[in-house]
PDB file of N, CA and C in Angstrom:
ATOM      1  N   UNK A   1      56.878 101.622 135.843  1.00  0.00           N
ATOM      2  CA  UNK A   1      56.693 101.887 134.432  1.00  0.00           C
ATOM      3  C   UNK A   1      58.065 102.223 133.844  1.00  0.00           C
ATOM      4  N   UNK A   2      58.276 101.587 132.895  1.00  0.00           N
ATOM      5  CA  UNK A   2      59.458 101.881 131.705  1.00  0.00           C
ATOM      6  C   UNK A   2      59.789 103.217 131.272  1.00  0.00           C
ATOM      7  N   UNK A   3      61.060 103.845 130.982  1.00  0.00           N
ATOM      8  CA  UNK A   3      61.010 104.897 130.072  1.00  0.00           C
ATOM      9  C   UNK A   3      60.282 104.619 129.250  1.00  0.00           C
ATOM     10  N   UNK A   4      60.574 103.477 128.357  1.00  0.00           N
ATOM     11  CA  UNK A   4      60.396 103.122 126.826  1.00  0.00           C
ATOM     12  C   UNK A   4      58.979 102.805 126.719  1.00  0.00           C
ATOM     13  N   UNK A   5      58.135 102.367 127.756  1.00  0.00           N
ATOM     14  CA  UNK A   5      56.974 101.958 127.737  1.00  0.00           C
ATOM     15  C   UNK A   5      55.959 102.330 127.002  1.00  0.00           C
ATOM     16  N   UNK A   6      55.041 101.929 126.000  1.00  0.00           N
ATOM     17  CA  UNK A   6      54.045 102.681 124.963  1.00  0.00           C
ATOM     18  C   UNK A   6      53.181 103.421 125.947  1.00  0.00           C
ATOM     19  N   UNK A   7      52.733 104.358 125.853  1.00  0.00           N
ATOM     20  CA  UNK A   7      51.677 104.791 126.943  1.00  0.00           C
ATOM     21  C   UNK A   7      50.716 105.424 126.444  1.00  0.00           C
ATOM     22  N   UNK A   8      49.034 105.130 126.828  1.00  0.00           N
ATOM     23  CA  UNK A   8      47.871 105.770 125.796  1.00  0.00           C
ATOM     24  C   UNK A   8      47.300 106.585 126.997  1.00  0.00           C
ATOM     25  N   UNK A   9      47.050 108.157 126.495  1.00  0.00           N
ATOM     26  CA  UNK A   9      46.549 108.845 127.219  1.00  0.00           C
ATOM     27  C   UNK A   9      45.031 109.505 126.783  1.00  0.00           C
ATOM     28  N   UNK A  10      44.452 108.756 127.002  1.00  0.00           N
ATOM     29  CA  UNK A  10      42.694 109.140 126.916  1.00  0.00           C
ATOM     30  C   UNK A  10      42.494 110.707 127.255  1.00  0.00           C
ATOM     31  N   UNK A  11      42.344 111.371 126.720  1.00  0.00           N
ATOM     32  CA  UNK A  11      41.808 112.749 127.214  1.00  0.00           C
ATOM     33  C   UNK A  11      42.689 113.500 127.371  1.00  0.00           C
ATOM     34  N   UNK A  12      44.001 113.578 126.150  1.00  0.00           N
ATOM     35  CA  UNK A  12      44.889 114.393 126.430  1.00  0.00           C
ATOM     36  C   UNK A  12      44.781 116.135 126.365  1.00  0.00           C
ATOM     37  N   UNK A  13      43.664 116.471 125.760  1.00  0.00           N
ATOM     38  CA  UNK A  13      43.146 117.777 125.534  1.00  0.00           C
ATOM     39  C   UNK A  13      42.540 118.372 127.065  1.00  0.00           C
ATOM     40  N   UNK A  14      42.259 117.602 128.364  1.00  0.00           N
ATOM     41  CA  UNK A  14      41.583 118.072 129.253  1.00  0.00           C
ATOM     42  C   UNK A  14      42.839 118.859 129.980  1.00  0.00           C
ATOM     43  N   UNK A  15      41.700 119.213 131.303  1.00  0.00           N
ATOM     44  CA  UNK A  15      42.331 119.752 132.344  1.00  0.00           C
ATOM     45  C   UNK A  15      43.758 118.709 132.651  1.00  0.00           C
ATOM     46  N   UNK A  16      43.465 117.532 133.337  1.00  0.00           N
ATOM     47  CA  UNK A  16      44.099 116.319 133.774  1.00  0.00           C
ATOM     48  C   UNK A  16      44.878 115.368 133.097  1.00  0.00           C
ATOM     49  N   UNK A  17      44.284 115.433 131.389  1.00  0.00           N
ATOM     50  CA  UNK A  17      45.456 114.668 130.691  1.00  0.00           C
ATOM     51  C   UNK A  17      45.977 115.366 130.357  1.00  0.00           C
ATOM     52  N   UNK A  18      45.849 116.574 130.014  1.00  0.00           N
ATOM     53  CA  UNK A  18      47.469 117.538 129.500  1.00  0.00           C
ATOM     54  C   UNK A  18      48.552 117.657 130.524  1.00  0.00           C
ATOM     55  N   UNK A  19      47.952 117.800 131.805  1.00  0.00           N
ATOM     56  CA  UNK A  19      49.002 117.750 132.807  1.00  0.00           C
ATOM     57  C   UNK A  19      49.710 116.437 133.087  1.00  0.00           C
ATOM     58  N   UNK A  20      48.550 115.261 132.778  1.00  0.00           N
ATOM     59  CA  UNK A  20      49.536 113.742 132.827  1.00  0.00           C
ATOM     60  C   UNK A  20      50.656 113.945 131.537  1.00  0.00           C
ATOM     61  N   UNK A  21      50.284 114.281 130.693  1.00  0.00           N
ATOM     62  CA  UNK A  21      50.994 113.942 129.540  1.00  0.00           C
ATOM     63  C   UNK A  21      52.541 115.049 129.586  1.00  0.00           C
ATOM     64  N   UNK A  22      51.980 116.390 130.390  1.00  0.00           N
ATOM     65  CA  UNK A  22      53.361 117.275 130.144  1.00  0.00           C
ATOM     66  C   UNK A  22      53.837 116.458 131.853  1.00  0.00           C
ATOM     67  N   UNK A  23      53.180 115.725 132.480  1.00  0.00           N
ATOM     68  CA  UNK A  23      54.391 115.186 133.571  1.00  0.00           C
ATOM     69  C   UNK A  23      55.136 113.982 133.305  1.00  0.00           C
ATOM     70  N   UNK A  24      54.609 113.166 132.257  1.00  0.00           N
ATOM     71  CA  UNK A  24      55.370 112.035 131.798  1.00  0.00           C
ATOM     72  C   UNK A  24      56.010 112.629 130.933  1.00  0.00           C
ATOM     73  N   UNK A  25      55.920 113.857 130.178  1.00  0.00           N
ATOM     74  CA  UNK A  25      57.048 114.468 129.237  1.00  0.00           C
ATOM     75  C   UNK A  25      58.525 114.639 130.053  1.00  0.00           C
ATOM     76  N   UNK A  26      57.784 115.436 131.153  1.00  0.00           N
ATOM     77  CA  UNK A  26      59.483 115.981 131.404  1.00  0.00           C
ATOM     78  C   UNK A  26      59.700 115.293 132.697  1.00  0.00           C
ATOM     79  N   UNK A  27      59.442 113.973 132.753  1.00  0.00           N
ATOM     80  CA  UNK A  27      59.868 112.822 132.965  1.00  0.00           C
ATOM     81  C   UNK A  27      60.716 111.471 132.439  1.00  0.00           C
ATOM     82  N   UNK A  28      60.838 112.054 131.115  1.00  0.00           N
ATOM     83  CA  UNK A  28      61.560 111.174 130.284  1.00  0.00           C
ATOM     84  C   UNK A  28      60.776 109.961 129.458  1.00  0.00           C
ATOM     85  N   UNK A  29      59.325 110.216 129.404  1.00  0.00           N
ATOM     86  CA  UNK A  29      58.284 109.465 128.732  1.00  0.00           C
ATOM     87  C   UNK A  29      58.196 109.740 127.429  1.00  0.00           C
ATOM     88  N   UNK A  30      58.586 109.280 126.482  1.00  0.00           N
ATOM     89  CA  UNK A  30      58.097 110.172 125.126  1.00  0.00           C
ATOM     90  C   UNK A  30      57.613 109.013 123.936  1.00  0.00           C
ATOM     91  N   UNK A  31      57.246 107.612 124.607  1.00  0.00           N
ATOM     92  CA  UNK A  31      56.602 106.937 123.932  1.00  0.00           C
ATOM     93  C   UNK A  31      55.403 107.069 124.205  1.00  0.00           C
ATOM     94  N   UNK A  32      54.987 108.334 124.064  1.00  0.00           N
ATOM     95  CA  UNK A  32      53.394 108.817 124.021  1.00  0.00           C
ATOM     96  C   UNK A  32      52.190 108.494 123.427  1.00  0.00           C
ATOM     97  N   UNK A  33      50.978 107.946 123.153  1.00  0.00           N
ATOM     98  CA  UNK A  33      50.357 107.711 122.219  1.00  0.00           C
ATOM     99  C   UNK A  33      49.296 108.690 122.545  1.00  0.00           C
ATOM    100  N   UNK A  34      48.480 109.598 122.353  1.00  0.00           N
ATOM    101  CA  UNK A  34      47.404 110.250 122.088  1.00  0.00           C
ATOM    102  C   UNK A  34      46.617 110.355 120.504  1.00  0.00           C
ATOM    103  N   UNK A  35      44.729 110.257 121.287  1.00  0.00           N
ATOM    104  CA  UNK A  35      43.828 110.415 119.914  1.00  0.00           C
ATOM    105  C   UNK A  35      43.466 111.472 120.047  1.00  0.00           C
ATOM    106  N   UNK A  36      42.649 112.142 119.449  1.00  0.00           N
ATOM    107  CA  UNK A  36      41.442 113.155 119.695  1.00  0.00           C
ATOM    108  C   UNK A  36      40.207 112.304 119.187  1.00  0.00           C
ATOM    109  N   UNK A  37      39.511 112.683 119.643  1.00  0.00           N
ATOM    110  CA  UNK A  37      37.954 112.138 119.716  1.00  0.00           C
ATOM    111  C   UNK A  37      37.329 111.948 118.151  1.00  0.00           C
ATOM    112  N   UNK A  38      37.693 112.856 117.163  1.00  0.00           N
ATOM    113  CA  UNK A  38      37.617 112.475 115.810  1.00  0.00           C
ATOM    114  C   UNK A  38      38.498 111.620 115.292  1.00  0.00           C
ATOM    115  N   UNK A  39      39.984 111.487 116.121  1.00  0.00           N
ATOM    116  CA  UNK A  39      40.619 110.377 115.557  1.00  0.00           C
ATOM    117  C   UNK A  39      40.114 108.911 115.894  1.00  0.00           C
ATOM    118  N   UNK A  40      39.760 108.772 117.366  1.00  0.00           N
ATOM    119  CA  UNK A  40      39.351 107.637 118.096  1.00  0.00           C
ATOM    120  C   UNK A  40      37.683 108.057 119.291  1.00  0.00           C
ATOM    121  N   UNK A  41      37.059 107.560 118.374  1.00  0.00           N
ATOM    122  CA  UNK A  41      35.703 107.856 119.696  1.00  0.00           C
ATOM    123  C   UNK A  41      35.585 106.506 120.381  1.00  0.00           C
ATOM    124  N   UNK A  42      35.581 106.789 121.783  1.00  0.00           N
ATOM    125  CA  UNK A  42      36.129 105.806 122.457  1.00  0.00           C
ATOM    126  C   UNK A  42      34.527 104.789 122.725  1.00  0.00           C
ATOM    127  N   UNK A  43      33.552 105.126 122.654  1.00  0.00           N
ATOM    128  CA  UNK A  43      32.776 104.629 122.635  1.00  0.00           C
ATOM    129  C   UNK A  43      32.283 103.711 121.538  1.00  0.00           C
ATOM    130  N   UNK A  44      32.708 103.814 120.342  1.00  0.00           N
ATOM    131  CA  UNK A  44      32.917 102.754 119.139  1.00  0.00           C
ATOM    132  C   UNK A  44      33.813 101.394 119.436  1.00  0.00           C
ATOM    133  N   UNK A  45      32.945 100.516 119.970  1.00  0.00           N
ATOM    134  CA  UNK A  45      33.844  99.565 120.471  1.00  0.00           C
ATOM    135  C   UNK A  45      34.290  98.843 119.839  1.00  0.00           C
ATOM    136  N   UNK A  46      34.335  98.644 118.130  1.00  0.00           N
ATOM    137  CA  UNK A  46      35.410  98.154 117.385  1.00  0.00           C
ATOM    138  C   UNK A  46      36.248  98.777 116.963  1.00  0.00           C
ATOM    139  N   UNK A  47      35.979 100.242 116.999  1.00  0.00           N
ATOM    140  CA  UNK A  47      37.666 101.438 116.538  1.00  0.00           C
ATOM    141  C   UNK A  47      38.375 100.881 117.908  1.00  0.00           C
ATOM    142  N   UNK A  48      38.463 101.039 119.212  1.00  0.00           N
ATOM    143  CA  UNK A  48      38.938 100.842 120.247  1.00  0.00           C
ATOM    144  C   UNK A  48      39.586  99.502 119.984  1.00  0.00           C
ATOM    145  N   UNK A  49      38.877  98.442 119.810  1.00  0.00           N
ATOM    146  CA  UNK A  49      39.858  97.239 119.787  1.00  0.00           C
ATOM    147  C   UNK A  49      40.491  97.236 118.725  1.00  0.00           C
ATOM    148  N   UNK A  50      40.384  97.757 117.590  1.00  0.00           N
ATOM    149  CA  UNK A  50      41.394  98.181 116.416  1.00  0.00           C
ATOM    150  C   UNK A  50      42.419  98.576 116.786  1.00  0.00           C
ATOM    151  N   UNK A  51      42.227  99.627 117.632  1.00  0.00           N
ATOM    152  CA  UNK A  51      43.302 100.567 117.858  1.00  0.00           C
ATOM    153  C   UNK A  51      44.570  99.885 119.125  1.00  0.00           C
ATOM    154  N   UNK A  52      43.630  99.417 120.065  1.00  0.00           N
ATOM    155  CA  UNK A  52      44.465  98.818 120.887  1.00  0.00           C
ATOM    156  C   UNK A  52      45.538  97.529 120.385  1.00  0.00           C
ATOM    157  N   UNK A  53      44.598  96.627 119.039  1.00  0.00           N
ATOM    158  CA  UNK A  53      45.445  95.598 118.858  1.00  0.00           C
ATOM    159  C   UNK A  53      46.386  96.056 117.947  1.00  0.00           C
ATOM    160  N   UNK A  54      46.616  97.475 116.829  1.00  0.00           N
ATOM    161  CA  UNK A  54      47.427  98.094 116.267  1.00  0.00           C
ATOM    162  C   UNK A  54      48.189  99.101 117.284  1.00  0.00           C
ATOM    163  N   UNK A  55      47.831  99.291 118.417  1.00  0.00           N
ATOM    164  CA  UNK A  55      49.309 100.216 119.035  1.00  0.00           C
ATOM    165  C   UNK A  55      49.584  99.257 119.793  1.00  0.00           C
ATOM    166  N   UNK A  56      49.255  98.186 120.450  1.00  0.00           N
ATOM    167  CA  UNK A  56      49.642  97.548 121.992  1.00  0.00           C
ATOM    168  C   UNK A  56      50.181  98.448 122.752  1.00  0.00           C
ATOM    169  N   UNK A  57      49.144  99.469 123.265  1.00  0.00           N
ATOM    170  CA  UNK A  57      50.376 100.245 124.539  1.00  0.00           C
ATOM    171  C   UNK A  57      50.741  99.363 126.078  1.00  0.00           C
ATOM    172  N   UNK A  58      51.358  99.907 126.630  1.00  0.00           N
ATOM    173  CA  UNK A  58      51.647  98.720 127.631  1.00  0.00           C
ATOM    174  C   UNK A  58      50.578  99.352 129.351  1.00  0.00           C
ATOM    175  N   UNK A  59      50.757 100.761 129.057  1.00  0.00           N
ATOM    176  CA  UNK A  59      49.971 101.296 129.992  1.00  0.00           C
ATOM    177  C   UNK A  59      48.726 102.366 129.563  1.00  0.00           C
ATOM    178  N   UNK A  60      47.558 102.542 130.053  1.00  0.00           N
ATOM    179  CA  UNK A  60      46.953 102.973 129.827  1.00  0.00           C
ATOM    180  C   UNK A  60      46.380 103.942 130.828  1.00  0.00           C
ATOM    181  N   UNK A  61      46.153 105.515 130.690  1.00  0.00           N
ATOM    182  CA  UNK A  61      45.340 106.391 131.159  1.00  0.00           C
ATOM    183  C   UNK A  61      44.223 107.034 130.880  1.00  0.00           C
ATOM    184  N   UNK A  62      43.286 107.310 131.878  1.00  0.00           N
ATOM    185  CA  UNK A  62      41.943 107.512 131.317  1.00  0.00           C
ATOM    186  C   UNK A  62      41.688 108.656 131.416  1.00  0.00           C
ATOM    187  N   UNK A  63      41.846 109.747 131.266  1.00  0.00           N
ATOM    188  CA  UNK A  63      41.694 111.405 132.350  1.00  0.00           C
ATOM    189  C   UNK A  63      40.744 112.314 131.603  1.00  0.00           C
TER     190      UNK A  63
END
């Protein structure tokens, strides 16, 4: 994976994505993308492909 790489982190509020997200921080990751669940409910499966074809991240996490 790229520094520069877009990266979407599903569930950045949990136990597991806050810790993905502060280990790709101070890793040198800071093309971060995070929703919250009122921004993006992931189960709306046309916000999701909205969203994916307006950010193109290159990697994706689910946590």
């Amino acid at each position: 994976m790229k520094q520069d790489s877009k990266i979407y982190v599903a569930g950045h509020r949990g136990l597991a994505g806050s810790a993905l997200v502060r280990g790709l921080q101070a890793r040198g990751y800071r093309n971060l993308v995070t929703r919250t669940h009122a921004e993006l409910d992931l189960i709306d499966q046309r916000a999701v492909r909205e969203f994916f074809q307006r950010e193109r991240p290159g990697v994706v996490f689910l946590a």
